[in-house]
PDB file of N, CA and C in Angstrom:
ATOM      1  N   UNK A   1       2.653  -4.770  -7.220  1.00  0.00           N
ATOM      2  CA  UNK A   1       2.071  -4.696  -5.902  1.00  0.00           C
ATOM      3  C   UNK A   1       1.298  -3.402  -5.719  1.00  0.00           C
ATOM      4  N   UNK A   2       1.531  -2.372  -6.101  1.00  0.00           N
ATOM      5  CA  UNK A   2       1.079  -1.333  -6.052  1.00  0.00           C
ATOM      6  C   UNK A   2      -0.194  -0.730  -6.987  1.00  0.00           C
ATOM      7  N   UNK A   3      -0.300  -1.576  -7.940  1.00  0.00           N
ATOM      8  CA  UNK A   3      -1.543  -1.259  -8.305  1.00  0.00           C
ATOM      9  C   UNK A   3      -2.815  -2.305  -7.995  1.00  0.00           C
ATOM     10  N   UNK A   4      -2.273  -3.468  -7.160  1.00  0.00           N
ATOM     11  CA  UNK A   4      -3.061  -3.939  -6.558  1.00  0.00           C
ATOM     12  C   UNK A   4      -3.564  -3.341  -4.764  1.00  0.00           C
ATOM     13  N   UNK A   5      -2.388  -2.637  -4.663  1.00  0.00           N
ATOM     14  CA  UNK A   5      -2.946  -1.941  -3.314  1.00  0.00           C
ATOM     15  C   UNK A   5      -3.687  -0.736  -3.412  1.00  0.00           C
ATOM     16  N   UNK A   6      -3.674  -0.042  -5.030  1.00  0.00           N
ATOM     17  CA  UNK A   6      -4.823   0.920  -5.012  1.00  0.00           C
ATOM     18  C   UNK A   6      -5.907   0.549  -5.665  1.00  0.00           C
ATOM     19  N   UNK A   7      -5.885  -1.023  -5.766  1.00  0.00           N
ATOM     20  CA  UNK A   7      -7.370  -1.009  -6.676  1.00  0.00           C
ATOM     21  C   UNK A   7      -8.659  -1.637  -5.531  1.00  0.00           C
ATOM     22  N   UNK A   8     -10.109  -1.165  -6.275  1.00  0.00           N
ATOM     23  CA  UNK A   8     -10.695  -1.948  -5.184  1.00  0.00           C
ATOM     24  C   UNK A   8     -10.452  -3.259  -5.261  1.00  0.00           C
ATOM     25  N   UNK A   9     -10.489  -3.725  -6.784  1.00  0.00           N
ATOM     26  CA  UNK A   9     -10.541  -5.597  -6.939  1.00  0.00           C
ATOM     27  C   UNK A   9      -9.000  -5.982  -6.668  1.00  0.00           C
ATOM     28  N   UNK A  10      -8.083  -5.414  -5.764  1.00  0.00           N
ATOM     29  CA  UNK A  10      -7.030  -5.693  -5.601  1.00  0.00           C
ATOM     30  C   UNK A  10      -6.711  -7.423  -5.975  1.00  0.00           C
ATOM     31  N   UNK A  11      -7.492  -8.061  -5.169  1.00  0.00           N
ATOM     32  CA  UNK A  11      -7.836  -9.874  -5.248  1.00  0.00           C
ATOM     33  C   UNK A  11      -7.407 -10.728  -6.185  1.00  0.00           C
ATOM     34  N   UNK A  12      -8.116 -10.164  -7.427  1.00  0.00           N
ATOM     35  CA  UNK A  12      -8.360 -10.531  -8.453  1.00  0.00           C
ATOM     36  C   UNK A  12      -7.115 -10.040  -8.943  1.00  0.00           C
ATOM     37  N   UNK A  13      -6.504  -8.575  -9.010  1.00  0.00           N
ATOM     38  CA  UNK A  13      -5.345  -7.871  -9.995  1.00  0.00           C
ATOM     39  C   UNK A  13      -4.079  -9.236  -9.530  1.00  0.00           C
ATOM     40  N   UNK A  14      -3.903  -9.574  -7.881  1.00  0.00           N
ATOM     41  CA  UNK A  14      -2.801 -10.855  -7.352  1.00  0.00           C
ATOM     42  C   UNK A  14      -3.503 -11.823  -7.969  1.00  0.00           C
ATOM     43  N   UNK A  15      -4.805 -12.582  -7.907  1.00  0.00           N
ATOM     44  CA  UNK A  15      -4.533 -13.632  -8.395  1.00  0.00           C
ATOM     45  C   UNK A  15      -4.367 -13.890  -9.784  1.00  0.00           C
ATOM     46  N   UNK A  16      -4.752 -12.831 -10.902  1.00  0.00           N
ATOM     47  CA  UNK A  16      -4.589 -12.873 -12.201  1.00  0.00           C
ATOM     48  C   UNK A  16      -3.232 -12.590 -12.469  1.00  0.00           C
ATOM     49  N   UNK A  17      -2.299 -12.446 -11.359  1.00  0.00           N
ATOM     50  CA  UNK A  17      -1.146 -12.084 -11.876  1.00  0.00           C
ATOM     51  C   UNK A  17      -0.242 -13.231 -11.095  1.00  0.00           C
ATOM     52  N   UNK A  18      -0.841 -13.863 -10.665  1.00  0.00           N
ATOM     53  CA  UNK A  18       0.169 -15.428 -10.322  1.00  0.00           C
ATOM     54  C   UNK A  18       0.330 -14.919  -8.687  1.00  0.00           C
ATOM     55  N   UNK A  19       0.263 -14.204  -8.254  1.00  0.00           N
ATOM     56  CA  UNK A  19       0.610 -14.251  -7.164  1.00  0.00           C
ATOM     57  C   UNK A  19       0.992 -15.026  -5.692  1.00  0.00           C
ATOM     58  N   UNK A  20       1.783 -15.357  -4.957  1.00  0.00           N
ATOM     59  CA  UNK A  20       1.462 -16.370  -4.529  1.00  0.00           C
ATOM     60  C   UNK A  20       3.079 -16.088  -3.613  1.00  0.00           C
ATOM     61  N   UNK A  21       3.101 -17.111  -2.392  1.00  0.00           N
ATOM     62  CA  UNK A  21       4.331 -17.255  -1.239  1.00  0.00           C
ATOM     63  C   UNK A  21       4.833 -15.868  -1.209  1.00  0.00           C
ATOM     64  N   UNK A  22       4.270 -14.347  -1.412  1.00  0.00           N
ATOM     65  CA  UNK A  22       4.902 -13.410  -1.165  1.00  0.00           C
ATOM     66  C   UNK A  22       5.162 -13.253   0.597  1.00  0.00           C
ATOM     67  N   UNK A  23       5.810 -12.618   0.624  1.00  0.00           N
ATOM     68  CA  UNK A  23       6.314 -12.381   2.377  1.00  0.00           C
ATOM     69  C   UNK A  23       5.757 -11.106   2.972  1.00  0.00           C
ATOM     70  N   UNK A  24       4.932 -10.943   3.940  1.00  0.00           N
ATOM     71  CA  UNK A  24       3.922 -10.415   4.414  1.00  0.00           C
ATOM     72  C   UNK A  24       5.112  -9.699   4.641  1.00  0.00           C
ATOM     73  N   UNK A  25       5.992  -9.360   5.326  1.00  0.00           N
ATOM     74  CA  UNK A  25       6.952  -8.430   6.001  1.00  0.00           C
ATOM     75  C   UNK A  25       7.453  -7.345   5.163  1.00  0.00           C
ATOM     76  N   UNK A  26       7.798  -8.100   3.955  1.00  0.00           N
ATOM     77  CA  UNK A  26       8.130  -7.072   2.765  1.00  0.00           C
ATOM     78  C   UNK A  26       6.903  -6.494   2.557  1.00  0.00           C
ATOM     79  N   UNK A  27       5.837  -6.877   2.237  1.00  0.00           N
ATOM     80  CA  UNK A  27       4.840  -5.421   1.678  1.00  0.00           C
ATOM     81  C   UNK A  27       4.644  -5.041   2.936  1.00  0.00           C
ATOM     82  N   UNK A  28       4.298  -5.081   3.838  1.00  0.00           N
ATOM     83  CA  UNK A  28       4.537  -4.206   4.652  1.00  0.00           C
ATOM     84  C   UNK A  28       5.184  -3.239   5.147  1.00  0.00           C
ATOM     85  N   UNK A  29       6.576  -3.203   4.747  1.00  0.00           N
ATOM     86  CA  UNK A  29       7.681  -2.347   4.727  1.00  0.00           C
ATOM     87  C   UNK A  29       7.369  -1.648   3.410  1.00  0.00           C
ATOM     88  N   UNK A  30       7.246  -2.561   2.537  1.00  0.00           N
ATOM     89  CA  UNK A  30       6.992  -1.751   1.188  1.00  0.00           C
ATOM     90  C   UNK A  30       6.213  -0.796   1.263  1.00  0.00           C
ATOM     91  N   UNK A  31       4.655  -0.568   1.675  1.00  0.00           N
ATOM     92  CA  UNK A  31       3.606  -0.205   1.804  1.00  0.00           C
ATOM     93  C   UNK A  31       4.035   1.539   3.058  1.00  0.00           C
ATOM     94  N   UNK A  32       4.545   1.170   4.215  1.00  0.00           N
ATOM     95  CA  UNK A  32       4.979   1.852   4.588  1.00  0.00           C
ATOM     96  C   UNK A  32       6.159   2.677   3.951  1.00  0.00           C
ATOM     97  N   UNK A  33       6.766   2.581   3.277  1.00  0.00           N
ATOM     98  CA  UNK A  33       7.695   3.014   2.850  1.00  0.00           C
ATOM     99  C   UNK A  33       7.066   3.913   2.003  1.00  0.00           C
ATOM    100  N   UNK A  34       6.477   3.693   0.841  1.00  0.00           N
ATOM    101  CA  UNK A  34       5.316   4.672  -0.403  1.00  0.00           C
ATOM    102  C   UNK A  34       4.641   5.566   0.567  1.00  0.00           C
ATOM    103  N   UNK A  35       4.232   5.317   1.618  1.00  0.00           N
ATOM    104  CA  UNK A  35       2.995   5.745   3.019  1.00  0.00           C
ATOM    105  C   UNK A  35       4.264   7.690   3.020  1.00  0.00           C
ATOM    106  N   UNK A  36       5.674   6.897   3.500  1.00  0.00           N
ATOM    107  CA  UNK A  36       6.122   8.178   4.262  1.00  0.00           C
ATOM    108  C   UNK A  36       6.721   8.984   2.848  1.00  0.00           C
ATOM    109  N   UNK A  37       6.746   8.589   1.741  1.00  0.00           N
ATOM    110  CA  UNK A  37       7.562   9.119   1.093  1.00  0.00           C
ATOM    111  C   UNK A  37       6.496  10.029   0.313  1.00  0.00           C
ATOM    112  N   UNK A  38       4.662   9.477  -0.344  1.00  0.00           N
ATOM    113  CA  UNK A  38       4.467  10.724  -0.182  1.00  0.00           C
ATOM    114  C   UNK A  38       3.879  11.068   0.863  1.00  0.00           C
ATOM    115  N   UNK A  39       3.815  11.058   2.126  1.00  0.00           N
ATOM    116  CA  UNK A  39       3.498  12.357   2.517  1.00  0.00           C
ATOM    117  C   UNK A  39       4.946  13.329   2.902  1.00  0.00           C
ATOM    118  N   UNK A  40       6.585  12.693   2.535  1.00  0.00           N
ATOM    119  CA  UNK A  40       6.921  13.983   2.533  1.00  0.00           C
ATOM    120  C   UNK A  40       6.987  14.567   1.050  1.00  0.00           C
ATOM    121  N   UNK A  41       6.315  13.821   0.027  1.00  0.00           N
ATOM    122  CA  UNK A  41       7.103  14.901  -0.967  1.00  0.00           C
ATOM    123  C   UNK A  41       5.924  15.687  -1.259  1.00  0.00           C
ATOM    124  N   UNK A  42       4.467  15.692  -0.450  1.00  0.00           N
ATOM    125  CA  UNK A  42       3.822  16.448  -0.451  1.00  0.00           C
ATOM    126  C   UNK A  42       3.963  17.648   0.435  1.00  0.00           C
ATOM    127  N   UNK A  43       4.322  17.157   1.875  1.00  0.00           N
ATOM    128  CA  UNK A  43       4.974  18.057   2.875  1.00  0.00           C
ATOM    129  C   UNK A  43       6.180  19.184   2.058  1.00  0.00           C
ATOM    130  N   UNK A  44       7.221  18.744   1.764  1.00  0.00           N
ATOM    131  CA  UNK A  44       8.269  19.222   1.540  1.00  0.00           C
ATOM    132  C   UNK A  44       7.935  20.119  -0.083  1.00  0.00           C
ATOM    133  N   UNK A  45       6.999  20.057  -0.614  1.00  0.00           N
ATOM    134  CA  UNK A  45       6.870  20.429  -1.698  1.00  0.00           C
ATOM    135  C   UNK A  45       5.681  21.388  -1.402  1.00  0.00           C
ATOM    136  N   UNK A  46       4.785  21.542  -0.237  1.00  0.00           N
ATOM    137  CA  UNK A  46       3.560  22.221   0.105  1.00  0.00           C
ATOM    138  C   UNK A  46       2.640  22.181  -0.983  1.00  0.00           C
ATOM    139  N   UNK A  47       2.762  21.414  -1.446  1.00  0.00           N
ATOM    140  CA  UNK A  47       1.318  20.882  -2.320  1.00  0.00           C
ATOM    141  C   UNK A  47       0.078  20.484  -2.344  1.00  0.00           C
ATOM    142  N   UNK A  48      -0.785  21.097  -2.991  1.00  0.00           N
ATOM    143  CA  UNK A  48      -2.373  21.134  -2.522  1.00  0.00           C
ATOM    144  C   UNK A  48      -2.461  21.213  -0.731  1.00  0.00           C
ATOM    145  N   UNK A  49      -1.897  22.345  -0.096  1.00  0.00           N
ATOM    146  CA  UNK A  49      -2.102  22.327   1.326  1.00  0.00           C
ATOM    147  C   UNK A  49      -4.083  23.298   1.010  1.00  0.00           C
ATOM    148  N   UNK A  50      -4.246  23.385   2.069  1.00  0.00           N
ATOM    149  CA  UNK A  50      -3.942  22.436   3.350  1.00  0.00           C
ATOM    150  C   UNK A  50      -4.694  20.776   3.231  1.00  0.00           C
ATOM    151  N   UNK A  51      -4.900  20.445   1.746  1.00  0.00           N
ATOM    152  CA  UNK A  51      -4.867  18.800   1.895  1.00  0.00           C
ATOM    153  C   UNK A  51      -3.781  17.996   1.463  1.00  0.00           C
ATOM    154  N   UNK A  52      -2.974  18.342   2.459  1.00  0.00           N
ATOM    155  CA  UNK A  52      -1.162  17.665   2.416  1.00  0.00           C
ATOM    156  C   UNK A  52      -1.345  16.143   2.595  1.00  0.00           C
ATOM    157  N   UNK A  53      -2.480  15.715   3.483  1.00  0.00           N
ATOM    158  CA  UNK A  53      -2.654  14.231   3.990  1.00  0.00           C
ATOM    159  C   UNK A  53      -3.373  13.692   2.643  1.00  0.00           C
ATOM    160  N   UNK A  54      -3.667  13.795   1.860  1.00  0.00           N
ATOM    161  CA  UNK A  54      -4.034  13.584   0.695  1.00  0.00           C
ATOM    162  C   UNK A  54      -3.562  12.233   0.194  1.00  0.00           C
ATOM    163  N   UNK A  55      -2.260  11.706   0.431  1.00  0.00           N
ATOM    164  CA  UNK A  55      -1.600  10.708  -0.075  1.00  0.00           C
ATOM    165  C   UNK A  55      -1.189   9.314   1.097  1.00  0.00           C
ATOM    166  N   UNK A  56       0.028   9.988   1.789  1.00  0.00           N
ATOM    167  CA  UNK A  56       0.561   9.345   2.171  1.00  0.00           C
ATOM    168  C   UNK A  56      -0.383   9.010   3.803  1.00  0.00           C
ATOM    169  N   UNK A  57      -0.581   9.891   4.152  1.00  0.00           N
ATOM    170  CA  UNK A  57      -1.796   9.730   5.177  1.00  0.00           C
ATOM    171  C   UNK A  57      -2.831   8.919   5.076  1.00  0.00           C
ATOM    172  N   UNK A  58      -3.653   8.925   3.724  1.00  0.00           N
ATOM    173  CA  UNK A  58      -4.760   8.047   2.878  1.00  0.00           C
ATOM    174  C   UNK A  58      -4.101   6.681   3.279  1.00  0.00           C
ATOM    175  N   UNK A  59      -2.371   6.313   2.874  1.00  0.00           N
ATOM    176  CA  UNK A  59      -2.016   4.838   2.709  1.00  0.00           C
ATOM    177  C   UNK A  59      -1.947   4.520   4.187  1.00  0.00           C
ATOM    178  N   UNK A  60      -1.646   5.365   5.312  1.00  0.00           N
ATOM    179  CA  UNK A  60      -1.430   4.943   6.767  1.00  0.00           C
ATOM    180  C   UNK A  60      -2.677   4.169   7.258  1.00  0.00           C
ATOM    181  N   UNK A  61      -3.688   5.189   6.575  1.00  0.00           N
ATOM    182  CA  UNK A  61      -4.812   4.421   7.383  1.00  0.00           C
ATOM    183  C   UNK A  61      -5.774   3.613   6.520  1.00  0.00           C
ATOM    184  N   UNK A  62      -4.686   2.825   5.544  1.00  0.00           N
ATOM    185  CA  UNK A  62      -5.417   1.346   4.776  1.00  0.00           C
ATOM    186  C   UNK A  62      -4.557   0.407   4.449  1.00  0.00           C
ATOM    187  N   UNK A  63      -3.362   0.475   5.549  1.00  0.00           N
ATOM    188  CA  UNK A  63      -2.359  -0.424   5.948  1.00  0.00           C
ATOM    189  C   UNK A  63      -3.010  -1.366   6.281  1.00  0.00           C
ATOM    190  N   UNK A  64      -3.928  -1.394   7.235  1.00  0.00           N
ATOM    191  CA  UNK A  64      -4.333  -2.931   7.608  1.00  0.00           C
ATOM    192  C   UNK A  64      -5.380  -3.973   6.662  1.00  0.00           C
ATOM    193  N   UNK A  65      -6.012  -2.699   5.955  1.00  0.00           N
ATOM    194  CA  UNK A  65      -6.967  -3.526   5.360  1.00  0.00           C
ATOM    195  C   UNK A  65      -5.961  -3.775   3.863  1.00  0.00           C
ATOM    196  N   UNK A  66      -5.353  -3.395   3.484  1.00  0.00           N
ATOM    197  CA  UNK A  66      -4.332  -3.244   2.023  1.00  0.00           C
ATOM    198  C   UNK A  66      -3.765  -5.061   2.790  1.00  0.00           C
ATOM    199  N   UNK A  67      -2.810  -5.008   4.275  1.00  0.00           N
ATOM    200  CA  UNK A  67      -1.755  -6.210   4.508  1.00  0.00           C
ATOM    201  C   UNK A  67      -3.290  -7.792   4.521  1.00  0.00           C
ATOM    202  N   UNK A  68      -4.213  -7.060   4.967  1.00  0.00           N
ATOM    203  CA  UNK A  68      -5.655  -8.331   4.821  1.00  0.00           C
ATOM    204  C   UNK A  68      -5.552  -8.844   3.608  1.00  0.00           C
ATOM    205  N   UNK A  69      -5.502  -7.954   2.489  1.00  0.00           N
ATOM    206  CA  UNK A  69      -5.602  -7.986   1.146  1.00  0.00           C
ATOM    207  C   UNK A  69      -4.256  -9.258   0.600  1.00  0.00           C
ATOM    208  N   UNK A  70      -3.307  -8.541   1.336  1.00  0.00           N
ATOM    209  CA  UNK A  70      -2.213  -9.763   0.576  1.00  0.00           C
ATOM    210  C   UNK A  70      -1.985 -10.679   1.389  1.00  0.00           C
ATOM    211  N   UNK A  71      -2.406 -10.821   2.287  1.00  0.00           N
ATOM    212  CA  UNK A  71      -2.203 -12.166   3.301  1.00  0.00           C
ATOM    213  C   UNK A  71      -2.388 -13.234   2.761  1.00  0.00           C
ATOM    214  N   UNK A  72      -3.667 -13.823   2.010  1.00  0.00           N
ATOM    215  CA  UNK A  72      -4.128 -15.057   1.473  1.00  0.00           C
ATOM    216  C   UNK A  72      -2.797 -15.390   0.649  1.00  0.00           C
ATOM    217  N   UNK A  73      -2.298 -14.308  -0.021  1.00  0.00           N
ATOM    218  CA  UNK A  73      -1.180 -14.648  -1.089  1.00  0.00           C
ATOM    219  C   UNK A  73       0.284 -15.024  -0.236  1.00  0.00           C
ATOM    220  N   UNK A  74       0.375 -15.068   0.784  1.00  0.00           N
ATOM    221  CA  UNK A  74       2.177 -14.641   1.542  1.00  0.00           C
ATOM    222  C   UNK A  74       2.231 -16.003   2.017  1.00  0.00           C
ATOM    223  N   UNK A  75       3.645 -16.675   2.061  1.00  0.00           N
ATOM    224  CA  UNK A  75       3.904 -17.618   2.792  1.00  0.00           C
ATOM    225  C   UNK A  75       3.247 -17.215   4.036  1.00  0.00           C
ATOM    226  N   UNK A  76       2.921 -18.851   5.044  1.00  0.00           N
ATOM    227  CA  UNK A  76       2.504 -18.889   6.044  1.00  0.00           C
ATOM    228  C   UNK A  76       3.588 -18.108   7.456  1.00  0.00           C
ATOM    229  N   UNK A  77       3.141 -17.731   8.574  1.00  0.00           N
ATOM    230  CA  UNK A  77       4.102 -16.773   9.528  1.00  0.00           C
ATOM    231  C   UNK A  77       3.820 -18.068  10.401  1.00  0.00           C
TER     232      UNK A  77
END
């Protein structure tokens, strides 16, 4: 899942890989979850400040277009 949420051809990486009835709720949690963890282990580690948002900040704000991305693939809601 995760190297389809950093690629551009994400599409293609799910459908070449069978993808299919995943549950929108889980990557979403999933996605958030990678989101807070790095930005603390960039926080907590003060790494490359002051571009701390570098990571986990980057994933906050391509949550929606990343959950667009796997929708076609997720059981129906």
């Amino acid at each position: 899942m995760w190297i389809a949420a950093e690629r551009k051809d994400g599409e293609s990486c799910l459908a070449a890989y069978g993808a299919r009835d995943l549950d929108l709720d889980h990557i979403e949690y999933a996605l958030l979850a990678r989101a807070l963890r790095d930005m603390a282990a960039r926080v907590m580690t003060e790494e490359d400040r002051p571009g701390v948002d570098a990571w986990g900040f980057r994933r906050f704000a391509k949550l929606e277009r990343d959950l667009d991305m796997f929708r076609p693939f997720c059981l129906p809601t």
